[in-house]
N, C-alpha and C. Protein backbone atom coordinates (compact mmCIF):
# COMPACT_ATOMS: atom_id res chain seq x y z
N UNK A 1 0.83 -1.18 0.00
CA UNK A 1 0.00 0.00 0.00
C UNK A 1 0.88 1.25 0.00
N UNK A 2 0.65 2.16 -1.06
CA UNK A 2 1.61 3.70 -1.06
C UNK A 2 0.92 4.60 0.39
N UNK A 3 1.76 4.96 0.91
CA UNK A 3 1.89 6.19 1.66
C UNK A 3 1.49 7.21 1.29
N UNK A 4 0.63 8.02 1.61
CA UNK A 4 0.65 8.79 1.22
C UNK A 4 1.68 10.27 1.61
N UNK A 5 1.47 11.04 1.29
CA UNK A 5 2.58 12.18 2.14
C UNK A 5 1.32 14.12 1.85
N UNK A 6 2.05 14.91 2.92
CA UNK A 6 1.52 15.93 3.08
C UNK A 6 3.06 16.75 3.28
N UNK A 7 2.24 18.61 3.36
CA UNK A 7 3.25 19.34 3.47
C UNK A 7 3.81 19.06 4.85
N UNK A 8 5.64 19.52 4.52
CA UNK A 8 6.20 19.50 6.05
C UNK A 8 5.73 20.38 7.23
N UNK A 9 5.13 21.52 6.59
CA UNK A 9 5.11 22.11 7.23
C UNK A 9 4.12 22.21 8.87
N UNK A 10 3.36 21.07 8.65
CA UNK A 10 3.02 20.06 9.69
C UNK A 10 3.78 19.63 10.73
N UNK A 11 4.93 19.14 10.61
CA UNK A 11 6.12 18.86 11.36
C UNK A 11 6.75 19.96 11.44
N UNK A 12 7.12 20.93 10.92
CA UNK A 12 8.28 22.09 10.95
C UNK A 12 7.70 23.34 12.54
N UNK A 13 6.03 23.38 11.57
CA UNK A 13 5.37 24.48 12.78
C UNK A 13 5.43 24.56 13.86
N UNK A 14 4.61 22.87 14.15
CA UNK A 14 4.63 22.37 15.36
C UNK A 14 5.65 21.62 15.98
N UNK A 15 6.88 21.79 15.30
CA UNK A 15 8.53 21.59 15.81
C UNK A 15 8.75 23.32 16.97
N UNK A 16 8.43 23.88 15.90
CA UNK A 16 8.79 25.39 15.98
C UNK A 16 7.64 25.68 17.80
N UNK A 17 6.62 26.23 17.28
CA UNK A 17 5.63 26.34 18.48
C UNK A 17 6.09 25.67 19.88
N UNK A 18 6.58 24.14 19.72
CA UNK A 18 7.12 23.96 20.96
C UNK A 18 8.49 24.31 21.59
N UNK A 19 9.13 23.84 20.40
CA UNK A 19 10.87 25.25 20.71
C UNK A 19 10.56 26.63 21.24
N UNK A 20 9.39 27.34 21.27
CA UNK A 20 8.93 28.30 22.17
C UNK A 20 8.17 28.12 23.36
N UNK A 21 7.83 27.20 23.45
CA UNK A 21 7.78 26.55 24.90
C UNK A 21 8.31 26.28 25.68
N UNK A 22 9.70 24.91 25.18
CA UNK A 22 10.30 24.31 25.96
C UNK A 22 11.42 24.33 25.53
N UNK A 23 12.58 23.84 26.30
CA UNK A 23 13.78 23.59 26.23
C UNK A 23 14.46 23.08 25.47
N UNK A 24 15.37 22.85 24.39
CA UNK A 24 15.83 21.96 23.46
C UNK A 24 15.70 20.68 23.87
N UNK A 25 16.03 19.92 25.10
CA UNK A 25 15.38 18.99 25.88
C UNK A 25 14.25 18.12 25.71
N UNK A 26 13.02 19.02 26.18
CA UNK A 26 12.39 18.86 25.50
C UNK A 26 11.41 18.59 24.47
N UNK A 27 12.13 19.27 23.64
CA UNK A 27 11.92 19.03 21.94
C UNK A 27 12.37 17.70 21.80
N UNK A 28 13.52 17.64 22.22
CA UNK A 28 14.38 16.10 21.88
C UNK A 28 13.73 14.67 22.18
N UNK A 29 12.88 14.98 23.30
CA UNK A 29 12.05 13.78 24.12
C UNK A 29 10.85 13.73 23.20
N UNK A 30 10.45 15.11 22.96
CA UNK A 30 9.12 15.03 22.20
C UNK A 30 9.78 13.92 20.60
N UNK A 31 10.70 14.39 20.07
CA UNK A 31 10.68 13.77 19.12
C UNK A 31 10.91 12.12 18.98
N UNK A 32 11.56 11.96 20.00
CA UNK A 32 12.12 10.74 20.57
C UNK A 32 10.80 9.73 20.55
N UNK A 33 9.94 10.47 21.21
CA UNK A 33 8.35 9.55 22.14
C UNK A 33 7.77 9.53 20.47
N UNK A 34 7.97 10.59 19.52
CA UNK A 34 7.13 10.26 18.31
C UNK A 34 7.50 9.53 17.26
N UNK A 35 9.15 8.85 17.50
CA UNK A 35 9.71 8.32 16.51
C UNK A 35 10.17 9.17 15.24
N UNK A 36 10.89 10.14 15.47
CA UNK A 36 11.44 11.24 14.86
C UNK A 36 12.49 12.07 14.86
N UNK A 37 13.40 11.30 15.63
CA UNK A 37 14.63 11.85 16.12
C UNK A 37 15.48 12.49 14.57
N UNK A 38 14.94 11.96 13.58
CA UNK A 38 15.64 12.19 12.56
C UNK A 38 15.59 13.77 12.47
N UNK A 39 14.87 14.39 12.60
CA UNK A 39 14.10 15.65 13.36
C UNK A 39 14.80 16.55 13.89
N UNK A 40 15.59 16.26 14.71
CA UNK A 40 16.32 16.55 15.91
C UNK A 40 17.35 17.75 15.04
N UNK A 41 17.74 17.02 14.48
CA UNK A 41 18.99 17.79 13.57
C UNK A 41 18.79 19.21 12.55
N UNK A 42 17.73 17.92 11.77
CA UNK A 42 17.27 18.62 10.70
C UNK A 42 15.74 18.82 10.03
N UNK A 43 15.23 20.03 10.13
CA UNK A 43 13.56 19.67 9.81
C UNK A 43 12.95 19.18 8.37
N UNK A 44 12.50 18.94 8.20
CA UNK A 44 12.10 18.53 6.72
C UNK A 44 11.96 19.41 6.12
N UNK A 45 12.46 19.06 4.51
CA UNK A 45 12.33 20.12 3.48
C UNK A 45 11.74 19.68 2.50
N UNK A 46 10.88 18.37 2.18
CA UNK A 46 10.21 18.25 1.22
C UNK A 46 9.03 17.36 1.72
N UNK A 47 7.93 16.95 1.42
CA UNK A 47 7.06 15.85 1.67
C UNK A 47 7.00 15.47 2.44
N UNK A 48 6.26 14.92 3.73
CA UNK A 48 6.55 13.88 4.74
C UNK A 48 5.64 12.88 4.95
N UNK A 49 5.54 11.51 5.21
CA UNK A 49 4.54 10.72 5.57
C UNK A 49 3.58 11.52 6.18
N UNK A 50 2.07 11.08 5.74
CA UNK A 50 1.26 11.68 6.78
C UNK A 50 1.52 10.91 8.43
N UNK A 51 1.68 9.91 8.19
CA UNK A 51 2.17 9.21 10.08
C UNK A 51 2.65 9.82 10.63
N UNK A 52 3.73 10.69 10.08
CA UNK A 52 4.77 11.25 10.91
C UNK A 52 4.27 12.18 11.74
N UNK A 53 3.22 12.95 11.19
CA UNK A 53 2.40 14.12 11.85
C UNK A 53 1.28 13.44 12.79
N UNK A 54 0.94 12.11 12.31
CA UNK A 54 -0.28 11.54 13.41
C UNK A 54 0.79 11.50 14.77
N UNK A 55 1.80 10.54 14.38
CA UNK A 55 3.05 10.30 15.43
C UNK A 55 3.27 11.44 16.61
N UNK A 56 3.29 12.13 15.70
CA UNK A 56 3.59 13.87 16.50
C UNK A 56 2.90 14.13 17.05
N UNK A 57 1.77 13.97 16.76
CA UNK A 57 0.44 14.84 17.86
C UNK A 57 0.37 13.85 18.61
N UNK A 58 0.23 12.32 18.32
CA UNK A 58 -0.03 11.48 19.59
C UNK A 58 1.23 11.78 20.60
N UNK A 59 2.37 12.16 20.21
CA UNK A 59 3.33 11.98 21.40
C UNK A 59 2.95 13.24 22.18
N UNK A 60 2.37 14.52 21.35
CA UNK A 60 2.24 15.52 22.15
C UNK A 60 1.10 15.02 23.27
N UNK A 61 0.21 14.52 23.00
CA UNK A 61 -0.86 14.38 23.44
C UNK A 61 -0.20 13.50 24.77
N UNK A 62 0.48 12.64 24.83
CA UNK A 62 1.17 11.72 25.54
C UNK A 62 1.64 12.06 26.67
N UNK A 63 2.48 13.57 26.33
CA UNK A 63 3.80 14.11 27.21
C UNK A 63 2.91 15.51 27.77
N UNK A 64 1.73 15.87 26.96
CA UNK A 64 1.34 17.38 27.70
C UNK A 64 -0.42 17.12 27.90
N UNK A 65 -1.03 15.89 27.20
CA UNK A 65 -2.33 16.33 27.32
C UNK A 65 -3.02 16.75 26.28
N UNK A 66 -4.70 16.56 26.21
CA UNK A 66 -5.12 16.98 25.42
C UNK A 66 -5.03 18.67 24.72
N UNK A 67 -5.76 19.35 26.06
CA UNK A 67 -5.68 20.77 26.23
C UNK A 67 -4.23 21.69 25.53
N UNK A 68 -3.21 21.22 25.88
CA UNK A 68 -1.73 21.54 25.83
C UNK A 68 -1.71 21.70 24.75
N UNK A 69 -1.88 20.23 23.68
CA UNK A 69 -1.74 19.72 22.51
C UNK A 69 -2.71 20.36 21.45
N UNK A 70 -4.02 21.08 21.93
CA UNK A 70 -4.67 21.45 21.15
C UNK A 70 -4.42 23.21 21.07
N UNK A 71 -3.69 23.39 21.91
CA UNK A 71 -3.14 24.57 22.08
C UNK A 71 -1.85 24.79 20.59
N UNK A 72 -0.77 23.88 20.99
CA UNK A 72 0.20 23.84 20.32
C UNK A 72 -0.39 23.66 18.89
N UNK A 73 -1.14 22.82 18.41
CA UNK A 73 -1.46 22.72 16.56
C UNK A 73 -2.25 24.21 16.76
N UNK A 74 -2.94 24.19 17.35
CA UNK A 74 -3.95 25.53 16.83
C UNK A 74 -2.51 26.77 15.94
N UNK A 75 -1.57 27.27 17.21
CA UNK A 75 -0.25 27.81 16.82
C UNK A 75 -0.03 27.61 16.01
N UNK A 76 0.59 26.31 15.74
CA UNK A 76 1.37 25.58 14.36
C UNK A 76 0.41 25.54 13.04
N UNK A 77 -1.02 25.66 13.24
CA UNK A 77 -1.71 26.05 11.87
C UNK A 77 -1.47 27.31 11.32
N UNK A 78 -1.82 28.27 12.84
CA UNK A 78 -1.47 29.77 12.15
C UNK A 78 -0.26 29.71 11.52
N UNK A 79 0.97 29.19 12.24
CA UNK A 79 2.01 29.59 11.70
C UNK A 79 2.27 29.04 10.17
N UNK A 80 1.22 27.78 9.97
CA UNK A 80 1.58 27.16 8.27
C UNK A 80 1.07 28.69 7.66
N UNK A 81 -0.47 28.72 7.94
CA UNK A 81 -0.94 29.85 7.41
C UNK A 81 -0.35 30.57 6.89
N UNK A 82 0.54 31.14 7.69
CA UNK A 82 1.25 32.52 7.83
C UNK A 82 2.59 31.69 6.42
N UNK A 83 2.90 30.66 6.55
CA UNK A 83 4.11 30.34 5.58
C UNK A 83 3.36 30.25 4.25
N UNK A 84 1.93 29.78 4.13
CA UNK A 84 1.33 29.75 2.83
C UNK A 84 0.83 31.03 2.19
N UNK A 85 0.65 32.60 3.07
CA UNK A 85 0.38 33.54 2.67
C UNK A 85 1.79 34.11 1.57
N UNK A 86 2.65 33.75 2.29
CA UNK A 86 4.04 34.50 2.17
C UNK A 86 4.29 33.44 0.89
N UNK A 87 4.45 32.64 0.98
CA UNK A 87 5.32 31.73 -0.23
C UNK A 87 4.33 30.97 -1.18
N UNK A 88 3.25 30.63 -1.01
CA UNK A 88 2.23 29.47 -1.92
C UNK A 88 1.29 30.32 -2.70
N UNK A 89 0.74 31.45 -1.82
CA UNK A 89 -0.63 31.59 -2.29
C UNK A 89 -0.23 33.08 -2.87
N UNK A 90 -1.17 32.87 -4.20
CA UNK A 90 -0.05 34.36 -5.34
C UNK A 90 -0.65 35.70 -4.73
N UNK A 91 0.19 36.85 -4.90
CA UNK A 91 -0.27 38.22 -3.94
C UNK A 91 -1.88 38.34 -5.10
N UNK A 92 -1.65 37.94 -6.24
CA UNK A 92 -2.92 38.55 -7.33
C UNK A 92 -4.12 37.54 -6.06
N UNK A 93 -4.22 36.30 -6.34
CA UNK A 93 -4.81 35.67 -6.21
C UNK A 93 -5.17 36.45 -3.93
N UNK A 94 -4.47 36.54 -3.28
CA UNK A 94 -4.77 37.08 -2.37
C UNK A 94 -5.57 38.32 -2.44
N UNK A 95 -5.46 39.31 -3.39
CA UNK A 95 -5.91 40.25 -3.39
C UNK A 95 -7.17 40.05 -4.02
N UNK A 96 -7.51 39.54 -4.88
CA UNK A 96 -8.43 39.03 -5.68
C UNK A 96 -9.71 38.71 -4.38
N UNK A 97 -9.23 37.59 -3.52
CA UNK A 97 -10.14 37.12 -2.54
C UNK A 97 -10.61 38.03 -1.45
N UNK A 98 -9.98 39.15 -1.37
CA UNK A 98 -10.26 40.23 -0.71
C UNK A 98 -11.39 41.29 -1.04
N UNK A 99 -11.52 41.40 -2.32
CA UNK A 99 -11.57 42.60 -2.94
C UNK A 99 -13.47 41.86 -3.44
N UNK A 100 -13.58 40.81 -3.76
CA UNK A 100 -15.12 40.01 -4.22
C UNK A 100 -16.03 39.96 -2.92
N UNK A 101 -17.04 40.26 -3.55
CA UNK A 101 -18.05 39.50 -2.32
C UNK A 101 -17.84 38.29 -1.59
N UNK A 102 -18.26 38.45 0.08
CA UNK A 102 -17.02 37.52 0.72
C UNK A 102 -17.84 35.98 0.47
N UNK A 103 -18.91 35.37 0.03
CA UNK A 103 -19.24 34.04 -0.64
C UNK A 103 -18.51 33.54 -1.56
N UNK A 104 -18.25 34.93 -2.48
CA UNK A 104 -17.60 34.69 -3.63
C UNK A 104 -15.92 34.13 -3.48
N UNK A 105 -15.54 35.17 -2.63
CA UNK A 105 -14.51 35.02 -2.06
C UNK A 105 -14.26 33.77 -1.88
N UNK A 106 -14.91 33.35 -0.80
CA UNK A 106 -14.87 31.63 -0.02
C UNK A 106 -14.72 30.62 -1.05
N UNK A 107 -15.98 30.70 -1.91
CA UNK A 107 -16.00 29.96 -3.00
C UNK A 107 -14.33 30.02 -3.77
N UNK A 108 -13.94 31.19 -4.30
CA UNK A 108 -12.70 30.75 -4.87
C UNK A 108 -11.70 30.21 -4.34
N UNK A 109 -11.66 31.10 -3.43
CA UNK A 109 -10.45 30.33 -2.13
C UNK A 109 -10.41 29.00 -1.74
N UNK A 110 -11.87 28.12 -1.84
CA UNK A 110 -11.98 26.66 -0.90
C UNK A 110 -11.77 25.95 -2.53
N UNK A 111 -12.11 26.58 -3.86
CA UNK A 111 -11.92 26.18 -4.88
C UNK A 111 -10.25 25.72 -4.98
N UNK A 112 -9.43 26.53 -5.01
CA UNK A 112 -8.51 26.53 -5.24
C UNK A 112 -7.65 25.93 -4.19
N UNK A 113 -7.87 25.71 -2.76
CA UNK A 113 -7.24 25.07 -2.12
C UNK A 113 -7.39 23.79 -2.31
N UNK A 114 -9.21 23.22 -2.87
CA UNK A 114 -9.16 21.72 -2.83
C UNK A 114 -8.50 21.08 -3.65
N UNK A 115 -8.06 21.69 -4.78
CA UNK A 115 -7.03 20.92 -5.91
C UNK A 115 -6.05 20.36 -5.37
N UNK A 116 -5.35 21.21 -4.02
CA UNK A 116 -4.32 20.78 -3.71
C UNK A 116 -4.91 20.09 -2.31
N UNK A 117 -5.88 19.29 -2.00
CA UNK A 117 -5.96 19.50 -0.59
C UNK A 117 -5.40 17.88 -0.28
N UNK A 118 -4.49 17.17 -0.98
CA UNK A 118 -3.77 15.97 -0.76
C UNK A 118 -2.41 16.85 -0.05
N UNK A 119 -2.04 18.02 -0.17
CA UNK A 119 -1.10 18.02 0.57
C UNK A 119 -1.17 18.60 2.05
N UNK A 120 -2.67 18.59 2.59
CA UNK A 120 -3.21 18.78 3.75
C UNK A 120 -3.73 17.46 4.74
N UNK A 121 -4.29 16.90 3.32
CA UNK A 121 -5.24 15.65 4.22
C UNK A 121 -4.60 14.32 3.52
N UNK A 122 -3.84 14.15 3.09
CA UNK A 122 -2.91 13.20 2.64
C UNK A 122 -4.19 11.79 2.19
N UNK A 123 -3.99 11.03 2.66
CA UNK A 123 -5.29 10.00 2.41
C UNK A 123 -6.53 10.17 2.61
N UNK A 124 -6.59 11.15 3.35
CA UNK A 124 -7.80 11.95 3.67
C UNK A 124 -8.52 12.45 3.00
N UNK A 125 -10.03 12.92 2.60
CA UNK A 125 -10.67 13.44 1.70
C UNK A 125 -10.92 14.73 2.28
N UNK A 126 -11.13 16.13 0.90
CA UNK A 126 -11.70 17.55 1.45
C UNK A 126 -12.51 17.95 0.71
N UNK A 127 -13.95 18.01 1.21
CA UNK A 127 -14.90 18.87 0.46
C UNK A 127 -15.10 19.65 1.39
N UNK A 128 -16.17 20.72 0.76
CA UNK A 128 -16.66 21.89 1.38
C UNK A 128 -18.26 22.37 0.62
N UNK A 129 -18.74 23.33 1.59
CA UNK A 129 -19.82 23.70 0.43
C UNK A 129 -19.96 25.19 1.26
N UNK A 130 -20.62 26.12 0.33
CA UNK A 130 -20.05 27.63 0.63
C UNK A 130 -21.89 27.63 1.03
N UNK A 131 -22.93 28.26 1.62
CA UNK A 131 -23.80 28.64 1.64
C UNK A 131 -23.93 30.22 1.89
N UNK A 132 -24.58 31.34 1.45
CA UNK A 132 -24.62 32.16 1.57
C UNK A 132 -23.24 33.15 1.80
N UNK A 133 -22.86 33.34 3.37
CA UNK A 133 -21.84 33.83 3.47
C UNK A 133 -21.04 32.94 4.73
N UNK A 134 -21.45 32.03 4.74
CA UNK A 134 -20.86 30.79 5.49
C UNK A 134 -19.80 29.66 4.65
N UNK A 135 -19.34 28.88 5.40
CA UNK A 135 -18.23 27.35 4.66
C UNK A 135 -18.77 26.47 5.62
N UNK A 136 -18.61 25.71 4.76
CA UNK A 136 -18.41 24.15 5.62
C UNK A 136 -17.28 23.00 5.19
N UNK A 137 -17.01 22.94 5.70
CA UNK A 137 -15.59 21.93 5.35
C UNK A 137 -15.64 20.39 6.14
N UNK A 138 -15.48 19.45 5.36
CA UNK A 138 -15.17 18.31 5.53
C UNK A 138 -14.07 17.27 5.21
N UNK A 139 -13.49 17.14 6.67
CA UNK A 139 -12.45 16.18 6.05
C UNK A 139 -12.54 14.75 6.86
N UNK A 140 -12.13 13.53 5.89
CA UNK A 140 -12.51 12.79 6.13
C UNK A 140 -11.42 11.80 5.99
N UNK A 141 -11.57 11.02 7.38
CA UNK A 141 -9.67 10.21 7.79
C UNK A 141 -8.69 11.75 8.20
N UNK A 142 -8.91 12.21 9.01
CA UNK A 142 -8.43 13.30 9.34
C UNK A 142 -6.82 12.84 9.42
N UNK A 143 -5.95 13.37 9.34
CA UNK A 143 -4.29 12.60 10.06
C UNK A 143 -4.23 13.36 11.41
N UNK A 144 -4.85 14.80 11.80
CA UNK A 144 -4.97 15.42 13.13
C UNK A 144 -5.70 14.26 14.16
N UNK A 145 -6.51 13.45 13.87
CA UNK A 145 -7.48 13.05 15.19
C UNK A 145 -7.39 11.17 14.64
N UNK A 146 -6.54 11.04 13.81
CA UNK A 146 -6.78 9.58 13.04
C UNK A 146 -5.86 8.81 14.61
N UNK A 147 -6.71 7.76 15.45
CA UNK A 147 -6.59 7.09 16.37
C UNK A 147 -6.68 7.31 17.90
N UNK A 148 -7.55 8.62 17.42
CA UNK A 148 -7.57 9.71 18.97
C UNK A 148 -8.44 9.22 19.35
N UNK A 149 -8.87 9.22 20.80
CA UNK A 149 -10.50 9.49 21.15
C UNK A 149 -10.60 9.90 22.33
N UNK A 150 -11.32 11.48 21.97
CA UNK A 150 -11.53 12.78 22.84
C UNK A 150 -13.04 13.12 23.28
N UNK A 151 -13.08 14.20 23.85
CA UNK A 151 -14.61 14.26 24.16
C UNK A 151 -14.77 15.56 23.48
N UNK A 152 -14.19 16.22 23.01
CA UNK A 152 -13.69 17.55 22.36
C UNK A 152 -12.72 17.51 20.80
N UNK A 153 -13.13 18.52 20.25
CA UNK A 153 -13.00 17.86 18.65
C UNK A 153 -11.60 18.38 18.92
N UNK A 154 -10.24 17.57 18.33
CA UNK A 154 -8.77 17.75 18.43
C UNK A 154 -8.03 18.39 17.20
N UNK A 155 -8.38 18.67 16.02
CA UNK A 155 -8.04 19.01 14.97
C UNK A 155 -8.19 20.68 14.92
N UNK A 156 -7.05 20.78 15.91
CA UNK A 156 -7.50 22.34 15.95
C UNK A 156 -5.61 22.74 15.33
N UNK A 157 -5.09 22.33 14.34
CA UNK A 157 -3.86 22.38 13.45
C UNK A 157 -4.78 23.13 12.41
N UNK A 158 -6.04 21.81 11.69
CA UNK A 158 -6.72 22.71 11.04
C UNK A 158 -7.24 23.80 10.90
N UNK A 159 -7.92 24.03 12.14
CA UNK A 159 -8.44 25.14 12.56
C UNK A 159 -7.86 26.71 12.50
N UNK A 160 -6.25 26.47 13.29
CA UNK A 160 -5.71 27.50 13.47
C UNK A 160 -5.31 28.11 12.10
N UNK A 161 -4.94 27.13 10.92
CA UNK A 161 -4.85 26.85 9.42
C UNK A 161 -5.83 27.69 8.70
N UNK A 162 -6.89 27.50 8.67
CA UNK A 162 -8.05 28.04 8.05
C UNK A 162 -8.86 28.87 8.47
N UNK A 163 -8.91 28.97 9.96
CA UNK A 163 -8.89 30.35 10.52
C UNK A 163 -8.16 31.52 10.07
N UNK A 164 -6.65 31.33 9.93
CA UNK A 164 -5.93 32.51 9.71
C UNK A 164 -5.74 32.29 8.23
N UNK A 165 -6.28 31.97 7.44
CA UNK A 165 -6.31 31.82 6.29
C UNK A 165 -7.76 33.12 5.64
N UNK A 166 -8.67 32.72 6.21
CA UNK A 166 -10.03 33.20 6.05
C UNK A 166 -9.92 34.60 6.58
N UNK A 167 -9.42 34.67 7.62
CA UNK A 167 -8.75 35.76 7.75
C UNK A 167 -8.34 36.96 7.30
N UNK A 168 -7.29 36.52 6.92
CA UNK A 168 -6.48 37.29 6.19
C UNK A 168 -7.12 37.26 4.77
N UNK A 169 -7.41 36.15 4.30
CA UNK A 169 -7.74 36.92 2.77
C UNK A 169 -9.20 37.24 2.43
N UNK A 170 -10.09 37.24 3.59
CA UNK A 170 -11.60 37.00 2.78
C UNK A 170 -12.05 37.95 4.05
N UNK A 171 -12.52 38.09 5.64
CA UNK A 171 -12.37 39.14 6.01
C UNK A 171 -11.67 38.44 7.86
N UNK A 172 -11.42 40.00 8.42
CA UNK A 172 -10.85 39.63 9.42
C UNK A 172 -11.98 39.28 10.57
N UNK A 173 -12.85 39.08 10.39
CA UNK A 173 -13.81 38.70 12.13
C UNK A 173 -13.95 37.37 11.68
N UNK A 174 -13.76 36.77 10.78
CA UNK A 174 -14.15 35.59 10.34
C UNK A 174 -13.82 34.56 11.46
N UNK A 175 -14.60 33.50 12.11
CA UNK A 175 -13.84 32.44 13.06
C UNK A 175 -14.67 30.73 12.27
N UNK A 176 -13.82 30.11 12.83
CA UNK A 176 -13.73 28.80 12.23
C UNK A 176 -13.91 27.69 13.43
N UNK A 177 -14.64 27.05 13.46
CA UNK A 177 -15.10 26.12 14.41
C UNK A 177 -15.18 24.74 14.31
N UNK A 178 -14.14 23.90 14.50
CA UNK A 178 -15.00 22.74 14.79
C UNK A 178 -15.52 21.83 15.08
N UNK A 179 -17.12 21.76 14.43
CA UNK A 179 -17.97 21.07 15.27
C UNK A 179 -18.11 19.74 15.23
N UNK A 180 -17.83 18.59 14.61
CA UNK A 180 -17.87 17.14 14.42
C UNK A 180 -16.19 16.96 14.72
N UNK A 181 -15.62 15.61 15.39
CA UNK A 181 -14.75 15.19 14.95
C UNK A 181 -14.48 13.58 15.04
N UNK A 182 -13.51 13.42 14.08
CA UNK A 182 -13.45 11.67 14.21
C UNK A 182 -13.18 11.22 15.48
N UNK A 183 -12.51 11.88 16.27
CA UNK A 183 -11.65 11.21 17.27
C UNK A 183 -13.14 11.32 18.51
N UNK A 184 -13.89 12.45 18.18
CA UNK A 184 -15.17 12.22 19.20
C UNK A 184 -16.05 11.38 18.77
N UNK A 185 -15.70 10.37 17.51
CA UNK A 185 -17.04 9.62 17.68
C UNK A 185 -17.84 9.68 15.96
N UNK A 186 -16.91 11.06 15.74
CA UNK A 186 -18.16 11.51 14.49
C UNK A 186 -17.78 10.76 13.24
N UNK A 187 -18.22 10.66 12.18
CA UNK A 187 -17.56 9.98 11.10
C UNK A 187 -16.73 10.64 10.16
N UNK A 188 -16.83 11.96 10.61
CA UNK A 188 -15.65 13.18 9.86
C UNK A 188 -15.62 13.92 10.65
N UNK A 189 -14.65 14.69 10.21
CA UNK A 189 -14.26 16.24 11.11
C UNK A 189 -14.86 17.43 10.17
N UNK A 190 -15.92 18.39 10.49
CA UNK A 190 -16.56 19.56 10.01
C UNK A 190 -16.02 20.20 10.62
N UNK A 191 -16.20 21.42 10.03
CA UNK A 191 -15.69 22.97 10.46
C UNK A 191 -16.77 23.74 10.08
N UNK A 192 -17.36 24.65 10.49
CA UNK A 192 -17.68 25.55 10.15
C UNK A 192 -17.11 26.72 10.02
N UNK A 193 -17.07 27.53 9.25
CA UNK A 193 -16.89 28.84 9.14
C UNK A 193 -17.61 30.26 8.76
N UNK A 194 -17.83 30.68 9.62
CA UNK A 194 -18.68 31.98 10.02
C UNK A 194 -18.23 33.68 10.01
């Protein structure tokens, strides 16, 4: 069976976010408990198993807790965010999503991200559907919550992701929620966005 793979920046963020937490120390244990020492040295610069990132959050989850852990991805989404404004997503195409009616907006934006959305949800599936001036997003086999089970939805990597995404290019009060998740039980992880 092929592997699939997603961006590093999954591993890099949430490398990063906790290096502002804690001690090089650690970081070192964290990577250690997730099977990633390879890590240690050097962060990834191209592709990575999606496991590697399930790996990661379960060890976080392991060494700090749910709460902790949902703290740290929320961070590490903004911060992809913040790397996909700057380097992926074109200034036309940013400005573009700004400047349309904000449905319209959504619509292009969730358009154009789902082409690529194998390098988010790796085996995972992403639809969405825009209603009025709302999103809904569905992903399905999440790699955030794939073997979790919480009482509280854990895929808040995504969240912090598409929060500051929506954000920044479509308007700023925008918040992102969400409400189903695999690891609680649900048969996908939804988001809303409002």
């Amino acid at each position: 069976m092929k592997k699939s793979k997603i961006g590093p920046n999954s591993i890099i963020q949430t490398i990063r976010v906790h290096r502002e937490k804690h001690r090089e120390e650690e970081v070192k244990r964290l990577l250690h408990k997730a099977g990633l020492e390879k890590y240690i040295e050097q962060l990834p610069t191209e592709m990575v198993h999606e496991e590697e990132f399930n790996q990661l959050v379960h060890a976080l989850i392991e060494l700090y807790g749910f709460e902790e852990t949902t703290r740290i991805l929320k961070k590490s989404g903004q911060y992809t965010a913040t790397y996909l404004l700057e380097n992926r997503i074109p200034k036309v195409a940013q400005w573009l999503f700004g400047i349309v009616p904000r449905s319209t907006g959504m619509k292009l934006f969730l358009k154009a991200i789902s082409q690529n959305a194998w390098t988010f949800v790796g085996s995972g599936n992403f639809t969405y559907e825009v209603k009025k001036d709302k999103a809904y997003l569905q992903i399905v086999n999440s790699i955030n919550a794939k073997g979790l089970r919480s009482e509280q939805p854990i895929c808040t990597f995504y969240t912090g992701t598409f929060e500051k995404l929506f954000q920044t290019l479509i308007e700023r009060n925008i918040k992102v929620a969400e409400t189903k998740c695999s690891a609680c039980g649900d048969d996908f992880c939804y988001f809303e966005v409002k």
